[in-house]
N, C-alpha and C. Protein backbone atom coordinates (compact mmCIF):
# COMPACT_ATOMS: atom_id res chain seq x y z
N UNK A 1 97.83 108.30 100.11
CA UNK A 1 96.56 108.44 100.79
C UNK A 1 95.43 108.21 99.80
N UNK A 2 94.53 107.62 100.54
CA UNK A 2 93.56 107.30 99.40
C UNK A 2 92.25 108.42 99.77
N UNK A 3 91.16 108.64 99.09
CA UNK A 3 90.25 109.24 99.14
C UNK A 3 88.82 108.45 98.46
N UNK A 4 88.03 108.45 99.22
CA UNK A 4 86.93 107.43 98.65
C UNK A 4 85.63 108.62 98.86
N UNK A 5 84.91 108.64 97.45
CA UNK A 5 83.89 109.78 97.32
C UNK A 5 82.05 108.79 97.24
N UNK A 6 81.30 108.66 97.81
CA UNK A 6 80.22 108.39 97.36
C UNK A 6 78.84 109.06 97.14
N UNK A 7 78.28 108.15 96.49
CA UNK A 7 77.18 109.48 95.52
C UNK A 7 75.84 107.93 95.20
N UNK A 8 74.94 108.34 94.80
CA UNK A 8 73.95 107.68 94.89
C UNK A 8 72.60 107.37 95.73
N UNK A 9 72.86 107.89 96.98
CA UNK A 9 71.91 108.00 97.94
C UNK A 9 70.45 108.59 97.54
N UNK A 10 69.34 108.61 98.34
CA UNK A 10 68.23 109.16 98.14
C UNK A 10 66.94 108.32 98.90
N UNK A 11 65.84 107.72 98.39
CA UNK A 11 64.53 108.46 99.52
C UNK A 11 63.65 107.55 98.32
N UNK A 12 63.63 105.66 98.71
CA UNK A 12 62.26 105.13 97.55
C UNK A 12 61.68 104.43 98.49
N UNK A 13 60.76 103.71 98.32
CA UNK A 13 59.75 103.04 98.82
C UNK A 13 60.29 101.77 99.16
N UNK A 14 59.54 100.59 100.06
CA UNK A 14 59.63 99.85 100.24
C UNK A 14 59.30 98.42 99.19
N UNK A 15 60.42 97.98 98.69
CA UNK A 15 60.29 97.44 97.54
C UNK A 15 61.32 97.85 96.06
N UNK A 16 61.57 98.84 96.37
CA UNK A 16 62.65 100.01 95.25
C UNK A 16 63.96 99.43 95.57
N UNK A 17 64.45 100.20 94.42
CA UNK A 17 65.88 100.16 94.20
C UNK A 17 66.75 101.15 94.19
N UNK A 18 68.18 101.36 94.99
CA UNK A 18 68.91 102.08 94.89
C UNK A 18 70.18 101.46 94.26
N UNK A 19 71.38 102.49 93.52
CA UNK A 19 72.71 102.10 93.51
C UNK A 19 73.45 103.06 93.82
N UNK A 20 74.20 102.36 94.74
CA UNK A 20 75.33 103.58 95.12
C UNK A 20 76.95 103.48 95.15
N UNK A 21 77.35 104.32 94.62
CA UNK A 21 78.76 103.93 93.36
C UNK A 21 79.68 105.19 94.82
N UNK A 22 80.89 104.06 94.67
CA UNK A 22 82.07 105.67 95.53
C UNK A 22 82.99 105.50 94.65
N UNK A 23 84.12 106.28 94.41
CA UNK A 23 85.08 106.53 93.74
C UNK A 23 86.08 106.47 94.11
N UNK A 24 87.02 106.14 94.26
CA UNK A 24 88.18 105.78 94.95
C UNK A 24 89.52 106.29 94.08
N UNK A 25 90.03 107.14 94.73
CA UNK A 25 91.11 108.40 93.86
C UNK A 25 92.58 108.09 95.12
N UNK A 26 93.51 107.99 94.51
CA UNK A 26 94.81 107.28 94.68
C UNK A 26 95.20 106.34 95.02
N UNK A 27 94.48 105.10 94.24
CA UNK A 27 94.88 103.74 94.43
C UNK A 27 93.96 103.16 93.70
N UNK A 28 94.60 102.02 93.03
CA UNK A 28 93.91 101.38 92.26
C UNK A 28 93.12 100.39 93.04
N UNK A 29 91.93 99.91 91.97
CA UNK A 29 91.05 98.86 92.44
C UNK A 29 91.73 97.89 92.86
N UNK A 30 92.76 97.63 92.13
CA UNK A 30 93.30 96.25 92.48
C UNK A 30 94.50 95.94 93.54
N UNK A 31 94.31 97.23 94.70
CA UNK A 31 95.24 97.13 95.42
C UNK A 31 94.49 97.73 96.80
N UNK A 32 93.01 97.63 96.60
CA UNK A 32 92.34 97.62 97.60
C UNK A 32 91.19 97.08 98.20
N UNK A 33 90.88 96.66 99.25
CA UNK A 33 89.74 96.47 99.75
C UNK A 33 88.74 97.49 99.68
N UNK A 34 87.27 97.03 99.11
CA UNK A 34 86.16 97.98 99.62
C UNK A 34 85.49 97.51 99.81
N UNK A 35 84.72 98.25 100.61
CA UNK A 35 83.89 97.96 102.26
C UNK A 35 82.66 99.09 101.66
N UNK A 36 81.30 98.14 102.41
CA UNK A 36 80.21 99.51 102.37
C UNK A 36 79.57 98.67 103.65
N UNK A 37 79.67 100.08 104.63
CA UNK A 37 79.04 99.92 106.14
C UNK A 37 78.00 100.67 106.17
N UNK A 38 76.97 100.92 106.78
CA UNK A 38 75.70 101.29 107.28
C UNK A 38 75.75 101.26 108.71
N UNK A 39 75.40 102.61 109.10
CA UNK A 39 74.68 102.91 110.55
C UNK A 39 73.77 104.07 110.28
N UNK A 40 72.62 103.44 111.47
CA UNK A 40 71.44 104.52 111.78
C UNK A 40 71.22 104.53 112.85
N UNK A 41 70.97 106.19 113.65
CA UNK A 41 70.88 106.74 114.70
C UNK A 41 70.74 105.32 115.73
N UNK A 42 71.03 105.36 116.70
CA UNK A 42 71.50 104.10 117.77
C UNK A 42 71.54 103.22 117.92
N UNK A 43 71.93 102.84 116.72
CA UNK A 43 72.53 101.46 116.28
C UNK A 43 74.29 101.64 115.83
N UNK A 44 74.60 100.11 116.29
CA UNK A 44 75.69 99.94 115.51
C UNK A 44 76.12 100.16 114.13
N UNK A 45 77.02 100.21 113.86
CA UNK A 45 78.11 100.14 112.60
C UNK A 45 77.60 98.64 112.10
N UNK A 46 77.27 98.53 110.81
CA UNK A 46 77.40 97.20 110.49
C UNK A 46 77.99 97.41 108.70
N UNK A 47 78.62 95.86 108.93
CA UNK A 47 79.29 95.94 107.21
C UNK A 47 78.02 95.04 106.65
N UNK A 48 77.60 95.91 105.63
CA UNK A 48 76.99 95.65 104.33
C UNK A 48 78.00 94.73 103.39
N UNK A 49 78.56 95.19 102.86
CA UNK A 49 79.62 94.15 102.04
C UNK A 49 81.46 94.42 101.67
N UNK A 50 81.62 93.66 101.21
CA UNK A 50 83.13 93.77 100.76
C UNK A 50 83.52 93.39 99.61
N UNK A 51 84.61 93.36 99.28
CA UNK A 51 84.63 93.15 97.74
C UNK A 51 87.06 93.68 97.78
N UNK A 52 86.96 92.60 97.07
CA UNK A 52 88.64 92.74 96.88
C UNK A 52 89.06 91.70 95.91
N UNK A 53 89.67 92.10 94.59
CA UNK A 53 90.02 91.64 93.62
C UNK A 53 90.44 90.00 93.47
N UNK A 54 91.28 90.19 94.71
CA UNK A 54 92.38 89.56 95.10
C UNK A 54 92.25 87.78 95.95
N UNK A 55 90.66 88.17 96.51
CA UNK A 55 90.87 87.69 97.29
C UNK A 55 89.38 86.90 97.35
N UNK A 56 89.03 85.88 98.25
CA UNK A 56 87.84 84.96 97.86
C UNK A 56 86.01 85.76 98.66
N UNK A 57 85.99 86.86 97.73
CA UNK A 57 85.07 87.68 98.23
C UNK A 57 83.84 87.97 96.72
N UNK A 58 82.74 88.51 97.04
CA UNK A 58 82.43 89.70 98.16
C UNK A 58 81.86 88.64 99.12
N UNK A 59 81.74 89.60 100.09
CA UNK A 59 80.85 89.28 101.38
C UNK A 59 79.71 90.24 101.36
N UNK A 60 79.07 89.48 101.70
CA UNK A 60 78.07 90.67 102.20
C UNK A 60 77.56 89.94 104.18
N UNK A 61 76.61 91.04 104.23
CA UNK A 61 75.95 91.07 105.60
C UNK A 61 74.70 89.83 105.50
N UNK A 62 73.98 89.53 106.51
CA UNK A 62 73.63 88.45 106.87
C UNK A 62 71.94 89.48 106.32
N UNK A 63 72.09 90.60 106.70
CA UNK A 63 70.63 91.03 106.46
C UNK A 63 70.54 91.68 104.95
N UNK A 64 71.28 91.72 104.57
CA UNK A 64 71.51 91.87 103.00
C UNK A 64 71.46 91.15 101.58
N UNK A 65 72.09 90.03 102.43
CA UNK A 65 72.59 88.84 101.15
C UNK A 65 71.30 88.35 100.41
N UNK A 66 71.45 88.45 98.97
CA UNK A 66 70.36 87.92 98.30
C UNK A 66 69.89 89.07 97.54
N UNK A 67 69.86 90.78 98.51
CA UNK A 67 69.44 91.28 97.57
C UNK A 67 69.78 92.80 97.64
N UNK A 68 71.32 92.48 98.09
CA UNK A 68 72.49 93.69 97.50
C UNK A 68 73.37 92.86 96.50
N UNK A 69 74.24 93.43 95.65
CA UNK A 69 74.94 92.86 94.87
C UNK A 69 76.64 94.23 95.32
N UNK A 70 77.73 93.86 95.59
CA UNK A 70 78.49 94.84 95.33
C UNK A 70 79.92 94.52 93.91
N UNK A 71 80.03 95.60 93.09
CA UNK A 71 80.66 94.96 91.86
C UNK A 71 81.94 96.25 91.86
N UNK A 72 82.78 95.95 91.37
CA UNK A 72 84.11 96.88 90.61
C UNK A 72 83.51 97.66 89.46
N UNK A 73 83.64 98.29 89.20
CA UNK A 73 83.94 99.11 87.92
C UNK A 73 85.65 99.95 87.52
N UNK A 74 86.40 99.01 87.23
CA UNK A 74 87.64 99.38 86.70
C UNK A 74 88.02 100.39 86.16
N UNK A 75 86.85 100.61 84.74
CA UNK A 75 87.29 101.81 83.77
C UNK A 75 86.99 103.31 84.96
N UNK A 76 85.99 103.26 85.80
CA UNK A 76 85.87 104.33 86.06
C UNK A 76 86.19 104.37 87.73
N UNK A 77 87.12 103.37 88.08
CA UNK A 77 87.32 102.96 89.31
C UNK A 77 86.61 103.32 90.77
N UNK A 78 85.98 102.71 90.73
CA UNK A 78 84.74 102.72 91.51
C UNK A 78 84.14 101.76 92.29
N UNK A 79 83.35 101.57 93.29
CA UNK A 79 83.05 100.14 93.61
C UNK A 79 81.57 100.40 94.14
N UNK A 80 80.27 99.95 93.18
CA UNK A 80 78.93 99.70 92.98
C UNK A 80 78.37 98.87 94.32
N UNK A 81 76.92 99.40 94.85
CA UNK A 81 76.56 99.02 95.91
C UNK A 81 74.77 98.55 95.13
N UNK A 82 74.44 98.01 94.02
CA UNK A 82 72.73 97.46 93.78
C UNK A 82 72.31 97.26 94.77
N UNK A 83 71.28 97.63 95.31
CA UNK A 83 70.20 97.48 96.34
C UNK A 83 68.78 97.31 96.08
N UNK A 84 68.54 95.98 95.69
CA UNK A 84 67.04 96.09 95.54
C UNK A 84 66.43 95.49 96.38
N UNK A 85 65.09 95.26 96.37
CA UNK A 85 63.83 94.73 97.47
C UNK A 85 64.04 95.33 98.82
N UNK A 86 64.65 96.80 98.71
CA UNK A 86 65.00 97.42 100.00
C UNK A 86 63.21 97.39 100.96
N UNK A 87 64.09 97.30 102.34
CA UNK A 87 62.95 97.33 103.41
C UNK A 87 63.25 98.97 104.18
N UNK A 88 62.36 99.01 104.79
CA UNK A 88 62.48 100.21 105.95
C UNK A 88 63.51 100.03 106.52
N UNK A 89 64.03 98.99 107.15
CA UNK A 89 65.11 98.75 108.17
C UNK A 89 66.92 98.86 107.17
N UNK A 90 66.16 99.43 106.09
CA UNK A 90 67.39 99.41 105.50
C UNK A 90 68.01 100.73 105.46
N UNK A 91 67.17 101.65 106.04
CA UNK A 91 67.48 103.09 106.10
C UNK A 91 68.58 103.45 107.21
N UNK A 92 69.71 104.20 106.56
CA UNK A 92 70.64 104.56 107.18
C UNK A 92 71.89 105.42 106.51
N UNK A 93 72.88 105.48 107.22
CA UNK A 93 73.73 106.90 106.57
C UNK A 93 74.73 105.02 106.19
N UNK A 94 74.69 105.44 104.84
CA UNK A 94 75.78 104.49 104.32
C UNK A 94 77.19 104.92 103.74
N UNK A 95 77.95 103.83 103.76
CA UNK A 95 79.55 104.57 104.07
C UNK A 95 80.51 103.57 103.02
N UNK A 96 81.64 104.48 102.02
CA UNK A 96 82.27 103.50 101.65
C UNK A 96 83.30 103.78 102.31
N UNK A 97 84.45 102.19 102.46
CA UNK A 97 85.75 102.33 103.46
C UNK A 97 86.38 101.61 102.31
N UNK A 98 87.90 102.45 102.17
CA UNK A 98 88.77 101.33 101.61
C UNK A 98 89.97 101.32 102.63
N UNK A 99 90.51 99.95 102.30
CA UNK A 99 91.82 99.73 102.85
C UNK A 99 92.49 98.83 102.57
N UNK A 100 94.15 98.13 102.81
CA UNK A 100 94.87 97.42 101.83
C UNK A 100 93.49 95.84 102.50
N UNK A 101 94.34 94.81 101.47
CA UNK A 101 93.84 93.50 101.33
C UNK A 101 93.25 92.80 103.21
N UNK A 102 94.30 93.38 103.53
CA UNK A 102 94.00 93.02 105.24
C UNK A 102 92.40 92.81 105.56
N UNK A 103 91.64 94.00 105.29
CA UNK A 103 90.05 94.28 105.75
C UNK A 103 89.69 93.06 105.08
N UNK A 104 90.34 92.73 103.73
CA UNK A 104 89.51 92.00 103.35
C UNK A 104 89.33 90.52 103.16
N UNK A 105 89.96 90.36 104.67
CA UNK A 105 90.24 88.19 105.23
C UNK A 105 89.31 88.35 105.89
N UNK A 106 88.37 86.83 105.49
CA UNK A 106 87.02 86.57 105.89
C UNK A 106 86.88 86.94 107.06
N UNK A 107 87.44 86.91 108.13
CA UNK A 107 87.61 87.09 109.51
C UNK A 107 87.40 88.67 109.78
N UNK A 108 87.80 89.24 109.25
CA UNK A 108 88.33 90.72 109.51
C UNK A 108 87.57 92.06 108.63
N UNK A 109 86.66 91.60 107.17
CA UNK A 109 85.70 92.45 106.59
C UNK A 109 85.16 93.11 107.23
N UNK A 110 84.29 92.84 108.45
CA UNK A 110 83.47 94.05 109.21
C UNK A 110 83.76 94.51 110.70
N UNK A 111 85.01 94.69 110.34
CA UNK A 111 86.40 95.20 111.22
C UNK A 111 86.73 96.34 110.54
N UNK A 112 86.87 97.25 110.10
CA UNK A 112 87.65 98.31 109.72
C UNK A 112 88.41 98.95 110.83
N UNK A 113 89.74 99.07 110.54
CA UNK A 113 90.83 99.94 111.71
C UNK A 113 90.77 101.03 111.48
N UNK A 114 92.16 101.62 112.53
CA UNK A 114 92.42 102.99 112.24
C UNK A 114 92.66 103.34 110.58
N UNK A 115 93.27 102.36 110.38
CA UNK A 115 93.97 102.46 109.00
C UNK A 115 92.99 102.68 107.64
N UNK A 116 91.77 102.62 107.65
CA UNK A 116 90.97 102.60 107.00
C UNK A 116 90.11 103.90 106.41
N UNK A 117 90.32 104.12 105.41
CA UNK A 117 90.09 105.55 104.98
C UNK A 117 88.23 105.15 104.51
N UNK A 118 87.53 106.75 104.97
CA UNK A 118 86.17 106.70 104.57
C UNK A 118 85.84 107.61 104.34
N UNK A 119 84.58 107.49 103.29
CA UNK A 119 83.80 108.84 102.87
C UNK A 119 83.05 109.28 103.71
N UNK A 120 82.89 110.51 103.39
CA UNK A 120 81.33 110.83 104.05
C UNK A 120 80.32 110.65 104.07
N UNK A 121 79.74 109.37 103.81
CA UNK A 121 78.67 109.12 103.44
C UNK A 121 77.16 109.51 102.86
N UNK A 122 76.70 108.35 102.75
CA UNK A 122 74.97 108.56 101.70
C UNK A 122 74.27 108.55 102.49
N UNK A 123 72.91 109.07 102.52
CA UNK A 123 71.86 108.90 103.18
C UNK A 123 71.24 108.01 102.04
N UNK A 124 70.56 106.78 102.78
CA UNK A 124 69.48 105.99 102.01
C UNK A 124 68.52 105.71 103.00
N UNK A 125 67.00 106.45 102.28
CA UNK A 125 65.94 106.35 103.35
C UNK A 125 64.94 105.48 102.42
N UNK A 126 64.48 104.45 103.02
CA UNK A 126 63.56 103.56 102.53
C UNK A 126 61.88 103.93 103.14
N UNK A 127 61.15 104.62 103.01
CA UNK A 127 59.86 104.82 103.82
C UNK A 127 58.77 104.79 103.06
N UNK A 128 57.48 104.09 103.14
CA UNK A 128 56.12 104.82 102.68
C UNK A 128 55.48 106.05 102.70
């Protein structure tokens, strides 16, 4: 069973930067997919990005790309979410998901199944 912890969240302006790092405890980086999804109050689930060793990634989201970055950190096994030139609309409870290589075929990234283990997520509030 895997367990995925994230930490980094918080409350900057429009224009700021956040990073938000999860931890991923019984399984190595290199034998998983990670996923960072975002939802806010009545809206959908949407995938922010993906990222898998293995495989011809990251992805990111269509409203993201350009100016999230998501990266590995091996030594401290972890998987990094940079967020800069954040907007208002970027505010939401953000989530890391891991799961095997599957999540992570181009087709199937912002799909997560049953099978897909998640944290409890960050709050990231972007406001003036």
């Amino acid at each position: 069973q895997v367990h995925v912890v994230e930490s980094g969240g918080g409350s900057v302006e429009p224009g700021g930067s956040l990073r938000l790092s999860c931890a991923a405890v019984g399984e190595t980086l290199a034998n998983l997919c990670l996923g960072w999804f975002r939802q806010s109050p009545g809206k959908e689930r949407e995938g922010v990005a993906a990222i898998w060793p293995g495989g011809p990634t990251p992805y990111y989201g269509g409203s993201v790309k350009g100016r999230f970055t998501v990266s590995l950190d091996y030594a401290k096994n972890t998987v990094n979410l940079q967020m800069n030139s954040l907007k208002e609309e970027d505010t939401a409870m953000y989530y890391c998901a891991a799961d095997t290589w599957k999540l992570c075929r181009p087709a199937d990234w912002e799909s997560p199944t049953d099978s897909t283990y998640w944290g409890q997520g960050t709050q990231v509030t972007v406001s003036s």
